[in-house]
N, C-alpha and C. Protein backbone atom coordinates (compact mmCIF):
# COMPACT_ATOMS: atom_id res chain seq x y z
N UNK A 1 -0.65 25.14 23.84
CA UNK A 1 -1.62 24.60 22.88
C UNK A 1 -1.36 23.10 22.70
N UNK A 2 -2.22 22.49 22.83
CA UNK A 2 -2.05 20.66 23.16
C UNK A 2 -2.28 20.25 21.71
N UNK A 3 -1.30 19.22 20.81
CA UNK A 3 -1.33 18.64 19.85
C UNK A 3 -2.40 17.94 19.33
N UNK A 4 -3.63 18.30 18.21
CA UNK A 4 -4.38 16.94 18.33
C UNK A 4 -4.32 15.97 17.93
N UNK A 5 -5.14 15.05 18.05
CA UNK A 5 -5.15 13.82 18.36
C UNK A 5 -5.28 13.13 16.65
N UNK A 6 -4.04 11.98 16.60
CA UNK A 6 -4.62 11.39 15.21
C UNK A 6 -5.53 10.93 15.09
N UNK A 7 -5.94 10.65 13.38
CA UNK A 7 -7.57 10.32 13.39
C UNK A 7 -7.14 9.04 12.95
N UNK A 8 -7.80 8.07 13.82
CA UNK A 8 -7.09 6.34 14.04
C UNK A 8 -8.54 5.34 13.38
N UNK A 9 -8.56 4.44 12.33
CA UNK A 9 -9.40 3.73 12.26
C UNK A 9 -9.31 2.54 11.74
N UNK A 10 -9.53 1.34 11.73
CA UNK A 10 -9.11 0.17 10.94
C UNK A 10 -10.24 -0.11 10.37
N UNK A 11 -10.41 -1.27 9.59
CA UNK A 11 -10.79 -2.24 8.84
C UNK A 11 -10.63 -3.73 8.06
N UNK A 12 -10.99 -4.43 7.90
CA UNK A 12 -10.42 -5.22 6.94
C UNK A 12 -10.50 -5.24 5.58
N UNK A 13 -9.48 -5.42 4.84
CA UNK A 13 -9.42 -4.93 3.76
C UNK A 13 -9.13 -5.94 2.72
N UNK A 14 -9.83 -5.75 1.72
CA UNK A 14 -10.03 -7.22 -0.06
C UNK A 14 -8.06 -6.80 -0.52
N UNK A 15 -7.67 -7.95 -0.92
CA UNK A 15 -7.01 -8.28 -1.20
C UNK A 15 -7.06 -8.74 -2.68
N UNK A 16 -6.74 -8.21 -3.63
CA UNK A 16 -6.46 -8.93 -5.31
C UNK A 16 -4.89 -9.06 -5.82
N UNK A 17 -4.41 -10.11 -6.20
CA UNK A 17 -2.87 -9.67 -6.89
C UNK A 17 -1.89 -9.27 -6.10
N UNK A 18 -1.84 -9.68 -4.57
CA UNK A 18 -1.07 -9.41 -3.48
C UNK A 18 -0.93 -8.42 -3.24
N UNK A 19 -1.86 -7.64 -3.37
CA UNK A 19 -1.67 -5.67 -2.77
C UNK A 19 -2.90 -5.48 -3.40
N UNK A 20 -3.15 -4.45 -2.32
CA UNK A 20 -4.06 -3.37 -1.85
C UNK A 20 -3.34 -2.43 -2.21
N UNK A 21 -4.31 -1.26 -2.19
CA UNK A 21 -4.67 0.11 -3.01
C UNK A 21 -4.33 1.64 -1.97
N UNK A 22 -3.75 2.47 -2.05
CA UNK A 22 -4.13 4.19 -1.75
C UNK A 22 -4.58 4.99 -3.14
N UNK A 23 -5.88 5.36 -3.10
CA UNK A 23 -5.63 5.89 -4.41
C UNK A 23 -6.36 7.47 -4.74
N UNK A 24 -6.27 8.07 -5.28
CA UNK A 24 -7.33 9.35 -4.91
C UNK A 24 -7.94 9.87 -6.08
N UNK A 25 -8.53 8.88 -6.77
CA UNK A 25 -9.47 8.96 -7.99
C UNK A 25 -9.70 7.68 -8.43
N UNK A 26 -10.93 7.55 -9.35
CA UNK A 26 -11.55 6.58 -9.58
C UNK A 26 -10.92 6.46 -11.27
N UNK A 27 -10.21 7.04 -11.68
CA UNK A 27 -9.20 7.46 -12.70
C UNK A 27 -7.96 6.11 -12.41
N UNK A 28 -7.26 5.07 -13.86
CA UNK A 28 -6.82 4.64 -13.32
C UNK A 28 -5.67 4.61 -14.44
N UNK A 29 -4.03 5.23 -14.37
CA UNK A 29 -3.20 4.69 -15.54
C UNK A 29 -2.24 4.08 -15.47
N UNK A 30 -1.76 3.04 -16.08
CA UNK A 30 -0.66 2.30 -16.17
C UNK A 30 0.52 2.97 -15.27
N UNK A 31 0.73 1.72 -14.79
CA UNK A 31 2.10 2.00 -13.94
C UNK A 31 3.16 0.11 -14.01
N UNK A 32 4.65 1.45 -13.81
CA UNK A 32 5.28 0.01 -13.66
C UNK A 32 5.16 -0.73 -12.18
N UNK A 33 5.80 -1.51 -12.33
CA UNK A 33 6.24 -2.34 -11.01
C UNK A 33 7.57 -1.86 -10.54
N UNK A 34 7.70 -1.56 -8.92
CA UNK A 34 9.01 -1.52 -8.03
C UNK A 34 9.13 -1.97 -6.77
N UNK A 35 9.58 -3.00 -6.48
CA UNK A 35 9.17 -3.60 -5.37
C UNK A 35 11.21 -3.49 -4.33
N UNK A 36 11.52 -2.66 -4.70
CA UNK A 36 13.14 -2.37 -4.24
C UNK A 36 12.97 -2.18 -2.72
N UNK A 37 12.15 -1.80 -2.06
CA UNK A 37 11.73 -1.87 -0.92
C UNK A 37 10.98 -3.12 -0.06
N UNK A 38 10.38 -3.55 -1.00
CA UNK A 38 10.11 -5.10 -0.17
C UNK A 38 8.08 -4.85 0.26
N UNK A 39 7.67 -3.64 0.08
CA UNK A 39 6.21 -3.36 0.57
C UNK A 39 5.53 -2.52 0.21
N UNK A 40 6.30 -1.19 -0.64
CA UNK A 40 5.14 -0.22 -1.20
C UNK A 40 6.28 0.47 -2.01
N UNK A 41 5.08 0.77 -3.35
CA UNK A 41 5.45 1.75 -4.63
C UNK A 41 4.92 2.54 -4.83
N UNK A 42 4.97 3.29 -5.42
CA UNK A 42 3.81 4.84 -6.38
C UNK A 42 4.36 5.10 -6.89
N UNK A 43 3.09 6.12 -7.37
CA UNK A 43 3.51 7.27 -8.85
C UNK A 43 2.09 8.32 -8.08
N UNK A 44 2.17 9.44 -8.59
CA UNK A 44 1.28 10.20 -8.14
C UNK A 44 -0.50 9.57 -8.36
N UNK A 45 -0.99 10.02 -7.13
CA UNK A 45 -2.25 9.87 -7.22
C UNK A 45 -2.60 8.15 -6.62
N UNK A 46 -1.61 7.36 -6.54
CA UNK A 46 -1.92 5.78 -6.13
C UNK A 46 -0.40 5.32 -5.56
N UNK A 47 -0.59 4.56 -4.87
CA UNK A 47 0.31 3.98 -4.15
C UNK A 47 -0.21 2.04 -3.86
N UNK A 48 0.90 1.01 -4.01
CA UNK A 48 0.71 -0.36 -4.16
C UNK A 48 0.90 -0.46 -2.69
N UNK A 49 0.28 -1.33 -1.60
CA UNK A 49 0.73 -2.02 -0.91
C UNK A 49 1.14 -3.67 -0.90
N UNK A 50 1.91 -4.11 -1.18
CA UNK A 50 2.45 -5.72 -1.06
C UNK A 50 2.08 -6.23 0.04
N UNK A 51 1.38 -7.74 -0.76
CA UNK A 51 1.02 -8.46 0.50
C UNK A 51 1.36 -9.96 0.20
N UNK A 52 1.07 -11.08 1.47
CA UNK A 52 1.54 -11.57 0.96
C UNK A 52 0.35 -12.48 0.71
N UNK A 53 -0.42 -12.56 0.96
CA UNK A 53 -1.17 -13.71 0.22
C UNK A 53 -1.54 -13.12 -1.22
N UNK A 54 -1.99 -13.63 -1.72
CA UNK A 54 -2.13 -13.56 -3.57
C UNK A 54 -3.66 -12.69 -3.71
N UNK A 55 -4.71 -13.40 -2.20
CA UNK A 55 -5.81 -13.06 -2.50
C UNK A 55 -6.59 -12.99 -1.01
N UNK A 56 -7.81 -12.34 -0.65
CA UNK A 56 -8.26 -12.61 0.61
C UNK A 56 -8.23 -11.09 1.38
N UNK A 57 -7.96 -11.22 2.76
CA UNK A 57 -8.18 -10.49 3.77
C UNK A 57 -7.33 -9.71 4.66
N UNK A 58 -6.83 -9.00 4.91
CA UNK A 58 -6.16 -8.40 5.69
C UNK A 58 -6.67 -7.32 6.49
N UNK A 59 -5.91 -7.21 7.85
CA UNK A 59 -6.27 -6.15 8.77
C UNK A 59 -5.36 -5.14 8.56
N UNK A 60 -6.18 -3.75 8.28
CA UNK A 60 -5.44 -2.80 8.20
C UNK A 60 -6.09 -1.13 8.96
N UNK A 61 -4.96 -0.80 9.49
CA UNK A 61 -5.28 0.30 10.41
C UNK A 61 -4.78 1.18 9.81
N UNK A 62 -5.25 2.23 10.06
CA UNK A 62 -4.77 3.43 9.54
C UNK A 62 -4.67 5.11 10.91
N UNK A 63 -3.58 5.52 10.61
CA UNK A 63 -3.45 6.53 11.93
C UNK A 63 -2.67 8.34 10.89
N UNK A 64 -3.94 8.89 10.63
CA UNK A 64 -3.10 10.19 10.16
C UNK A 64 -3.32 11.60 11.11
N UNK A 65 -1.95 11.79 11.09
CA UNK A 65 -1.10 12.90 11.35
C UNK A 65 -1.17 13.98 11.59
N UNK A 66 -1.12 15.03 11.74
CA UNK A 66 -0.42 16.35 11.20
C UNK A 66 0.86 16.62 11.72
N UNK A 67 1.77 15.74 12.02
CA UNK A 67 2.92 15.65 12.42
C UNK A 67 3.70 14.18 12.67
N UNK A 68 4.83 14.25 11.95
CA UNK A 68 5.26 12.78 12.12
C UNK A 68 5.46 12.25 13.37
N UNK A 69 5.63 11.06 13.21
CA UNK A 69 5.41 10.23 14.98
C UNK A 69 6.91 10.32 15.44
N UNK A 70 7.11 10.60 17.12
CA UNK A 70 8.12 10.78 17.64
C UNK A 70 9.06 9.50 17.42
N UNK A 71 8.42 8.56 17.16
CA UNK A 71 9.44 7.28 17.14
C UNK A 71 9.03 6.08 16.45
N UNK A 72 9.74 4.98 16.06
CA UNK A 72 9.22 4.44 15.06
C UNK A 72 9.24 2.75 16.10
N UNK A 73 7.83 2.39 16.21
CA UNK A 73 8.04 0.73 16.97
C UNK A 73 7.93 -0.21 16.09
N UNK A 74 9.15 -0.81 16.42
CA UNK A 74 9.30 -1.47 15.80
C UNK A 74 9.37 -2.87 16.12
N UNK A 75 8.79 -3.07 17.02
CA UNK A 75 8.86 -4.14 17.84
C UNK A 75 7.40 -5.30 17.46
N UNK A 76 6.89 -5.10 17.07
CA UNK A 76 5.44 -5.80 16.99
C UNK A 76 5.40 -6.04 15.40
N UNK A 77 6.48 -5.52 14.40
CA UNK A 77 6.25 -5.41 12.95
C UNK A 77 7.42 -6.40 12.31
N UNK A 78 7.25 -6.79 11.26
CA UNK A 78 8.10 -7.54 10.28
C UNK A 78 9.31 -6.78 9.65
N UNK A 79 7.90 -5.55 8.77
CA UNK A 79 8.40 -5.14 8.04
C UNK A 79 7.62 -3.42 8.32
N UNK A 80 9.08 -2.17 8.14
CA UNK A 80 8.37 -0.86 8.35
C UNK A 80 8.98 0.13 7.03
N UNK A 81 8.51 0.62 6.28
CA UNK A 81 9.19 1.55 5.27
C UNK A 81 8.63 2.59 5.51
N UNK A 82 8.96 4.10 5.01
CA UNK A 82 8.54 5.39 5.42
C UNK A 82 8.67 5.54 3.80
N UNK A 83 7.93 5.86 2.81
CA UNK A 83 7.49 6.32 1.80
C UNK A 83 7.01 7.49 1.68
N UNK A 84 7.33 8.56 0.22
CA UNK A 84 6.71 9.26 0.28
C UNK A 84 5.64 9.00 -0.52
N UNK A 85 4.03 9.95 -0.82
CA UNK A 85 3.64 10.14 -1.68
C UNK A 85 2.88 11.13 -2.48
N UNK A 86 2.21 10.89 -3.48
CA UNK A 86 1.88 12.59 -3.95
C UNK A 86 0.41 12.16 -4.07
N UNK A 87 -0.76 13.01 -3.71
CA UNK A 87 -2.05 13.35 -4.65
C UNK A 87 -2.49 14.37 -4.78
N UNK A 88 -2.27 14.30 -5.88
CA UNK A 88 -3.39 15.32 -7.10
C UNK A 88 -4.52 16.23 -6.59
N UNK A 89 -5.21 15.08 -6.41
CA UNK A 89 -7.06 15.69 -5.59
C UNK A 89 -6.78 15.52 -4.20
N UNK A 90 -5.88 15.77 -3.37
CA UNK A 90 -6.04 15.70 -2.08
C UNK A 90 -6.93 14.80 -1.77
N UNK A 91 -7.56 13.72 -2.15
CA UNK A 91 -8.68 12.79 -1.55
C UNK A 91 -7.95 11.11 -1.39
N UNK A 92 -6.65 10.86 -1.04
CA UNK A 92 -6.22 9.60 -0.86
C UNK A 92 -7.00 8.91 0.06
N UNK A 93 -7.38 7.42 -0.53
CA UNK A 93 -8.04 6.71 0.33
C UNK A 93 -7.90 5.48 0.38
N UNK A 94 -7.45 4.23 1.18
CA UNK A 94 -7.49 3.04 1.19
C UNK A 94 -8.44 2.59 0.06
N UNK A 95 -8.19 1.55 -0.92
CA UNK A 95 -8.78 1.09 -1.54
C UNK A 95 -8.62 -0.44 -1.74
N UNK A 96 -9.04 -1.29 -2.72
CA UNK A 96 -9.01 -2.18 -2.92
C UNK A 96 -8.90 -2.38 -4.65
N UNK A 97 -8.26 -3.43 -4.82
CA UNK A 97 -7.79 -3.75 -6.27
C UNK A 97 -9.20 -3.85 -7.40
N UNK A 98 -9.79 -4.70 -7.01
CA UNK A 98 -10.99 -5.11 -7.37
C UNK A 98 -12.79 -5.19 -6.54
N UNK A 99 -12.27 -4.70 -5.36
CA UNK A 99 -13.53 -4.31 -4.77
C UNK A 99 -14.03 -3.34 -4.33
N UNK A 100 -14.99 -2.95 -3.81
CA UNK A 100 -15.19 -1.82 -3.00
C UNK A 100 -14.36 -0.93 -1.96
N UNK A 101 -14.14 -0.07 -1.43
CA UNK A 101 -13.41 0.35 -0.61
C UNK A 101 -13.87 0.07 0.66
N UNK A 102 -13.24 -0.12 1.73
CA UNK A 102 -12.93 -0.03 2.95
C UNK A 102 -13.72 1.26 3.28
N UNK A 103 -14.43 0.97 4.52
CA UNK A 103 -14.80 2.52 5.36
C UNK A 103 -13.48 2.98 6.36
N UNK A 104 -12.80 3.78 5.70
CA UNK A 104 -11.31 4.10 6.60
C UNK A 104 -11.97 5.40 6.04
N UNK A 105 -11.12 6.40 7.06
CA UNK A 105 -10.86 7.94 6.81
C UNK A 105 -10.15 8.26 5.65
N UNK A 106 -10.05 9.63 4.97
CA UNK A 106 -9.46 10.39 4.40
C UNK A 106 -7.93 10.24 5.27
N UNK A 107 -6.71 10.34 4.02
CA UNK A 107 -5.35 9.96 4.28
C UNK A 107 -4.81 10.98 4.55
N UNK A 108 -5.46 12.11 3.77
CA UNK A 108 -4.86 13.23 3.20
C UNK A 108 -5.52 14.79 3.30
N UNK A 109 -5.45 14.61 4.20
CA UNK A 109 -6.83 16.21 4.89
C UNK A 109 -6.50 17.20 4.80
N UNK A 110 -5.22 17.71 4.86
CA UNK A 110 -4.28 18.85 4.58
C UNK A 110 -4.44 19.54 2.35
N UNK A 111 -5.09 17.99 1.77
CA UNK A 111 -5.22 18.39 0.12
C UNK A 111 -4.08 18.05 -0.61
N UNK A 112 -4.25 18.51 -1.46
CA UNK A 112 -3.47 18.18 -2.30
C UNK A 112 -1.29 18.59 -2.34
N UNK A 113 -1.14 17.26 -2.60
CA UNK A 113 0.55 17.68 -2.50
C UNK A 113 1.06 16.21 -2.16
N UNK A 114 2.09 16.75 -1.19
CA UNK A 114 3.29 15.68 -0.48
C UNK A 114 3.24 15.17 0.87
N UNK A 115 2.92 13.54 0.96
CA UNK A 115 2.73 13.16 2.31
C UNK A 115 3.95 11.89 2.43
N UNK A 116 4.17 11.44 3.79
CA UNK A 116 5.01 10.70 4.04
C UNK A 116 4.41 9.58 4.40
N UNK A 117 4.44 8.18 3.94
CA UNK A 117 3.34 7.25 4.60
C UNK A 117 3.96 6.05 5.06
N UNK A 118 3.82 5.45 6.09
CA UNK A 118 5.23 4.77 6.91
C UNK A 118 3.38 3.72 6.96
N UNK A 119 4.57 2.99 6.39
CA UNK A 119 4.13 1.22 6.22
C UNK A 119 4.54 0.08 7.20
N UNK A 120 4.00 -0.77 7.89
CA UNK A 120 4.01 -1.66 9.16
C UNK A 120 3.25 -2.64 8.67
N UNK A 121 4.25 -3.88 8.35
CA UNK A 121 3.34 -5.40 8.08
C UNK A 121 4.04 -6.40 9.06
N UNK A 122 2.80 -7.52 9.37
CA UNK A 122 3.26 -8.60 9.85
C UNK A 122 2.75 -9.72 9.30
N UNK A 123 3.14 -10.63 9.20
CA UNK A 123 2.04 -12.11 8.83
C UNK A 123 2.52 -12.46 7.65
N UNK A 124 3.04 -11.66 6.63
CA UNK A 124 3.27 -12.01 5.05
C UNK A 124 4.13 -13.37 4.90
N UNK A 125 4.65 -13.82 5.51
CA UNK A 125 5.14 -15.35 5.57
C UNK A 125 4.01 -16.23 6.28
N UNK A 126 3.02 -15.90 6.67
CA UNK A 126 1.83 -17.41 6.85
C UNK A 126 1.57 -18.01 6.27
N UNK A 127 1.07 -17.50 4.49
CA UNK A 127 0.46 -17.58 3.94
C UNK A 127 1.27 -17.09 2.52
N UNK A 128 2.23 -17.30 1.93
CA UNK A 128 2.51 -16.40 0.92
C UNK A 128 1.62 -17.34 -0.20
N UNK A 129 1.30 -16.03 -1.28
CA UNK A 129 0.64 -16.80 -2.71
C UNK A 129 -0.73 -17.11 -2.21
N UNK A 130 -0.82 -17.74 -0.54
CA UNK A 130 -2.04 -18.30 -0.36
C UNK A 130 -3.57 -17.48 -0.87
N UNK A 131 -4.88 -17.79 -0.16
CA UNK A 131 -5.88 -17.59 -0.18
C UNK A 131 -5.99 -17.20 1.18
N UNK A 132 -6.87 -16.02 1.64
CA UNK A 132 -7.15 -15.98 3.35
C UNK A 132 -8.70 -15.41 3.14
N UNK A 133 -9.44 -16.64 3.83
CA UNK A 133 -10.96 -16.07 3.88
C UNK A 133 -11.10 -15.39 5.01
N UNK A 134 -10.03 -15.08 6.14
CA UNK A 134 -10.35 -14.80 7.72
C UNK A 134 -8.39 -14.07 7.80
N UNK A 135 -8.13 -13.05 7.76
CA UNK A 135 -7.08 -12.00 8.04
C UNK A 135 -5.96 -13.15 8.56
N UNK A 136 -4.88 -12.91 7.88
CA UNK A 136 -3.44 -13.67 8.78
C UNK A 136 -2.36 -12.24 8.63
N UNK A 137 -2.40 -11.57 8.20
CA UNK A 137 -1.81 -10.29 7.91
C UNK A 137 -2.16 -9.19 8.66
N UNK A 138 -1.42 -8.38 8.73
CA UNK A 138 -1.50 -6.69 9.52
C UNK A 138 -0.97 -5.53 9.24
N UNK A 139 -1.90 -4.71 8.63
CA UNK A 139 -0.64 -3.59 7.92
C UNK A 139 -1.46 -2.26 9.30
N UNK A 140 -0.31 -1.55 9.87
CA UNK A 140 -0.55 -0.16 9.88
C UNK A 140 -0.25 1.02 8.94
N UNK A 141 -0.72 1.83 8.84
CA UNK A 141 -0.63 2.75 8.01
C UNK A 141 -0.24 4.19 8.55
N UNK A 142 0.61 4.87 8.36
CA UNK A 142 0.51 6.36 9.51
C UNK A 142 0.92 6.98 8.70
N UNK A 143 0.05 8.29 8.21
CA UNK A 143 0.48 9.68 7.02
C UNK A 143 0.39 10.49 7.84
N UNK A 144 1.14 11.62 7.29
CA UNK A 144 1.48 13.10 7.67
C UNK A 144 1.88 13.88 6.74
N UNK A 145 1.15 15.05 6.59
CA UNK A 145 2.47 16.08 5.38
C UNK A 145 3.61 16.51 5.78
N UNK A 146 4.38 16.03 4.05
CA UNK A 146 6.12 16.19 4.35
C UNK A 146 6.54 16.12 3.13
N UNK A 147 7.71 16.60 2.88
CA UNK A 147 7.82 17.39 1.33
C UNK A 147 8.75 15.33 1.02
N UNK A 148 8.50 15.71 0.05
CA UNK A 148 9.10 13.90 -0.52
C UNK A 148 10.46 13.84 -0.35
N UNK A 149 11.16 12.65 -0.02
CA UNK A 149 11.90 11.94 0.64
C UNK A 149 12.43 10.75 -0.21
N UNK A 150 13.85 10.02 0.09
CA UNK A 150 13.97 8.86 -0.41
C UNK A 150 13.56 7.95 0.66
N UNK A 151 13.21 6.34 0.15
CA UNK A 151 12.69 5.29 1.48
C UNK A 151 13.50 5.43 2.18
N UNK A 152 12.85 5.19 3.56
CA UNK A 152 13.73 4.75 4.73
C UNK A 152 13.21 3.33 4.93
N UNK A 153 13.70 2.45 5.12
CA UNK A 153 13.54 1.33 5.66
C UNK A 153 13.91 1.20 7.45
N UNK A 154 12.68 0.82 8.29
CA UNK A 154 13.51 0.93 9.64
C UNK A 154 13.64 -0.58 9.99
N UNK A 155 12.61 -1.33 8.87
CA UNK A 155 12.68 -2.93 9.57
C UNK A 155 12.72 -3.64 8.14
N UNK A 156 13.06 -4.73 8.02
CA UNK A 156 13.21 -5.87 7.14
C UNK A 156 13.18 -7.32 7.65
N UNK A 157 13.06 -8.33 7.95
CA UNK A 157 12.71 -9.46 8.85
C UNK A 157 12.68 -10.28 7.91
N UNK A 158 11.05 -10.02 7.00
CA UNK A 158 10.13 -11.30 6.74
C UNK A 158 10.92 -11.88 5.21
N UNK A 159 10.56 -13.21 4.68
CA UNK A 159 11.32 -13.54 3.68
C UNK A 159 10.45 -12.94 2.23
N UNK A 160 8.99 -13.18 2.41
CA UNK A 160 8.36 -12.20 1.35
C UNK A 160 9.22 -10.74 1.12
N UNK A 161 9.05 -10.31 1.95
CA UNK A 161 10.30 -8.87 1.42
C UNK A 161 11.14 -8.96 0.76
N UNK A 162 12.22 -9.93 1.43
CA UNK A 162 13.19 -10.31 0.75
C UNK A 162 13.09 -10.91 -0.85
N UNK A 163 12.09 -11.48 -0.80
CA UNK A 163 11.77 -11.82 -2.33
C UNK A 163 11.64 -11.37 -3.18
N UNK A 164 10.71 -9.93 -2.38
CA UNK A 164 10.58 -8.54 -3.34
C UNK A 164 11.58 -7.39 -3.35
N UNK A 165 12.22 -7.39 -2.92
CA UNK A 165 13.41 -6.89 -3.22
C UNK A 165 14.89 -7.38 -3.92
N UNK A 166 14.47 -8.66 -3.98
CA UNK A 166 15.52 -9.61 -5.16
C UNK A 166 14.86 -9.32 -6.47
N UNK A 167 13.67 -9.03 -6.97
CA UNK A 167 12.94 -8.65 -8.04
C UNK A 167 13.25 -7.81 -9.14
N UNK A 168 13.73 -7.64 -10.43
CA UNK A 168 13.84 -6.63 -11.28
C UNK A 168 12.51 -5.59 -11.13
N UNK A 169 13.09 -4.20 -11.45
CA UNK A 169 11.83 -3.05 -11.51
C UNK A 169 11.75 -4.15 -13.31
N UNK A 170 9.79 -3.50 -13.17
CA UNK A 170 8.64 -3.91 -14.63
C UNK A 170 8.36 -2.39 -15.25
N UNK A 171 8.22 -2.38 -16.49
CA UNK A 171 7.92 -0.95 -16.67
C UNK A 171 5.93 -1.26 -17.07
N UNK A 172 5.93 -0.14 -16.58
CA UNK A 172 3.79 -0.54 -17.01
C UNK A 172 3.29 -1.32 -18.22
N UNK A 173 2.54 -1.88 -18.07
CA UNK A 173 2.09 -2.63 -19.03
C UNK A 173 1.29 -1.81 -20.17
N UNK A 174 0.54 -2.32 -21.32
CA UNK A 174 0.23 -1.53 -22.56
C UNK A 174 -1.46 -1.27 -21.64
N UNK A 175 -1.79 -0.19 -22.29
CA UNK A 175 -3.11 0.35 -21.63
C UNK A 175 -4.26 -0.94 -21.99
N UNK A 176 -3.88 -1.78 -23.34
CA UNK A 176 -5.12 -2.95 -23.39
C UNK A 176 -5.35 -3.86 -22.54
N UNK A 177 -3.82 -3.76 -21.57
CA UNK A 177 -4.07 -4.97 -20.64
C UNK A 177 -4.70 -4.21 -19.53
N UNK A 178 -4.88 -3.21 -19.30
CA UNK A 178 -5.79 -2.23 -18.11
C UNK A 178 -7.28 -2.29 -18.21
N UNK A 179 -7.17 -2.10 -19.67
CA UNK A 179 -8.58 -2.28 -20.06
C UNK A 179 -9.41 -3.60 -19.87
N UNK A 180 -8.62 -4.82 -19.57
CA UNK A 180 -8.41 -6.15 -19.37
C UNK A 180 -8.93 -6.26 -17.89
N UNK A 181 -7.59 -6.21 -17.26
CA UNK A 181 -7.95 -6.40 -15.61
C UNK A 181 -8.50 -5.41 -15.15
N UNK A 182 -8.61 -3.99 -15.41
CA UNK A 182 -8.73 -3.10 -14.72
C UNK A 182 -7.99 -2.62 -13.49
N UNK A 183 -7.20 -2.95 -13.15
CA UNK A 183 -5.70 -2.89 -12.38
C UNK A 183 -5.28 -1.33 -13.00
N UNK A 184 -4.45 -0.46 -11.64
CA UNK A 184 -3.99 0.71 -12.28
C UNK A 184 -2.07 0.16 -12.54
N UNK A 185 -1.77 -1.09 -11.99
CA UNK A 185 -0.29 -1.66 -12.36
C UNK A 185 -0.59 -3.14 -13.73
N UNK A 186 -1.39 -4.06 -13.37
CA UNK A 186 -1.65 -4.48 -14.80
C UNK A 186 -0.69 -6.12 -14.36
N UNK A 187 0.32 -5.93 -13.33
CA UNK A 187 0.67 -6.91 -12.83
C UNK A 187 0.73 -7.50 -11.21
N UNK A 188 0.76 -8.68 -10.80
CA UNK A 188 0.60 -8.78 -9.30
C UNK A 188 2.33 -8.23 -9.07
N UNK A 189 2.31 -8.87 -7.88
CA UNK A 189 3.64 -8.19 -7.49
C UNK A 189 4.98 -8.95 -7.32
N UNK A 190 4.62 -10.08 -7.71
CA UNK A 190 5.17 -11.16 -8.28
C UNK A 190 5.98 -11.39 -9.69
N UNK A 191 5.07 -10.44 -10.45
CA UNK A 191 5.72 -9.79 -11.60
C UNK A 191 4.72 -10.43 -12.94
N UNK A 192 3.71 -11.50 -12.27
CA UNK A 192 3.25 -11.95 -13.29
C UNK A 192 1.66 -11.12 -13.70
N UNK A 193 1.65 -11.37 -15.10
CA UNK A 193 0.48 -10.48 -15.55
C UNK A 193 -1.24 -10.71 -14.87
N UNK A 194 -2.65 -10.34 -14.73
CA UNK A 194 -3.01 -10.64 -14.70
C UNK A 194 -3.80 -11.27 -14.76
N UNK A 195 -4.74 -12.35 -14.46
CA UNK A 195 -5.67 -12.76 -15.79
C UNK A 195 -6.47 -12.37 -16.08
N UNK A 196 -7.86 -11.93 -17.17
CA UNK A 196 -8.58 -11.78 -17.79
C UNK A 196 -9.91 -11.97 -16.69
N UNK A 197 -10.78 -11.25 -16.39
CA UNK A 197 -12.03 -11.47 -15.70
C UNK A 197 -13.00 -11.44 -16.44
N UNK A 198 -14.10 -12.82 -16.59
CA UNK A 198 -15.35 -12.31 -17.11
C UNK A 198 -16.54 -12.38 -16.59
């Protein structure tokens, strides 16, 4: 019986507050900040990706599973973490902070529970803090179900990482400032709050 085939698709993806979105409801609650890894956090139901420009564009691919990948390349990437995460509604989906979503696939096809999601960036030193009207960044994305795990880190390189991992953990902000930005963390990843949109 021949393995099938992952379901592989990219896009480019809005950028607010130096990270992009997994999230699997339109439901959004306070969360702290943890950036101990250098590229991605959660709490059930959403997951942060760190980036490094502040604002703008990034290319991001996405490749899910039903079985983890035989090997991890690491050769073309900065930065690679293997994360776990949880949703609720089985419906995880690339999102965006403040915009519309991305046309990417479903993360999470297997439903609701425990997936493993191995993170691949490059570029986050081009541009840190910057603005990108045209992609300088590259994240892959690759999920599979797998009962939760502590991080693995297989790569570390870039100095943005390093920055974020010199960082104190933030505990969530008060729900008025959600109500504010509309952010499900309330801060960039930088640690600073965000501002007020009108």
């Amino acid at each position: 019986m021949t393995q099938p085939e992952p379901v592989t698709a990219s896009s480019p993806v809005r950028v607010d507050f130096h990270a992009f979105e997994l999230t699997d409801s339109h439901r959004r609650a306070p969360t702290g900040l943890s950036t101990s890894n250098g590229l991605v956090f959660s709490q059930p139901g959403m997951a942060l990706i760190c980036t490094g420009i502040s604002m703008g564009w990034v290319n991001v691919q996405v490749r899910v599973c039903r079985r983890p990948p035989t090997r991890v390349d690491t050769g073309a990437w900065d930065e690679i973490v293997d994360h776990s995460v949880e949703t609720t509604t089985g419906a995880l989906y690339v999102t965006s902070v403040m915009s519309d979503p991305p046309q990417l696939p479903l993360l999470t096809p297997q439903g609701p529970g425990t997936y493993r999601l191995r993170v691949h960036a490059r570029g986050r030193d081009t541009a840190p803090d910057g603005v990108a009207h045209e992609p300088v960044e590259d994240y892959l994305l690759i999920v599979w179900p797998a009962a939760s795990q502590p991080d693995e880190i297989h790569q570390r390189r870039d100095r943005y990482g390093a920055e974020l991992r010199a960082l104190p953990d933030r505990p969530a902000p008060p729900r008025a400032m959600l109500k504010v930005c509309g952010s499900a963390s309330g801060w960039d990843v930088r640690g600073r709050t965000f501002p007020s949109h009108r």
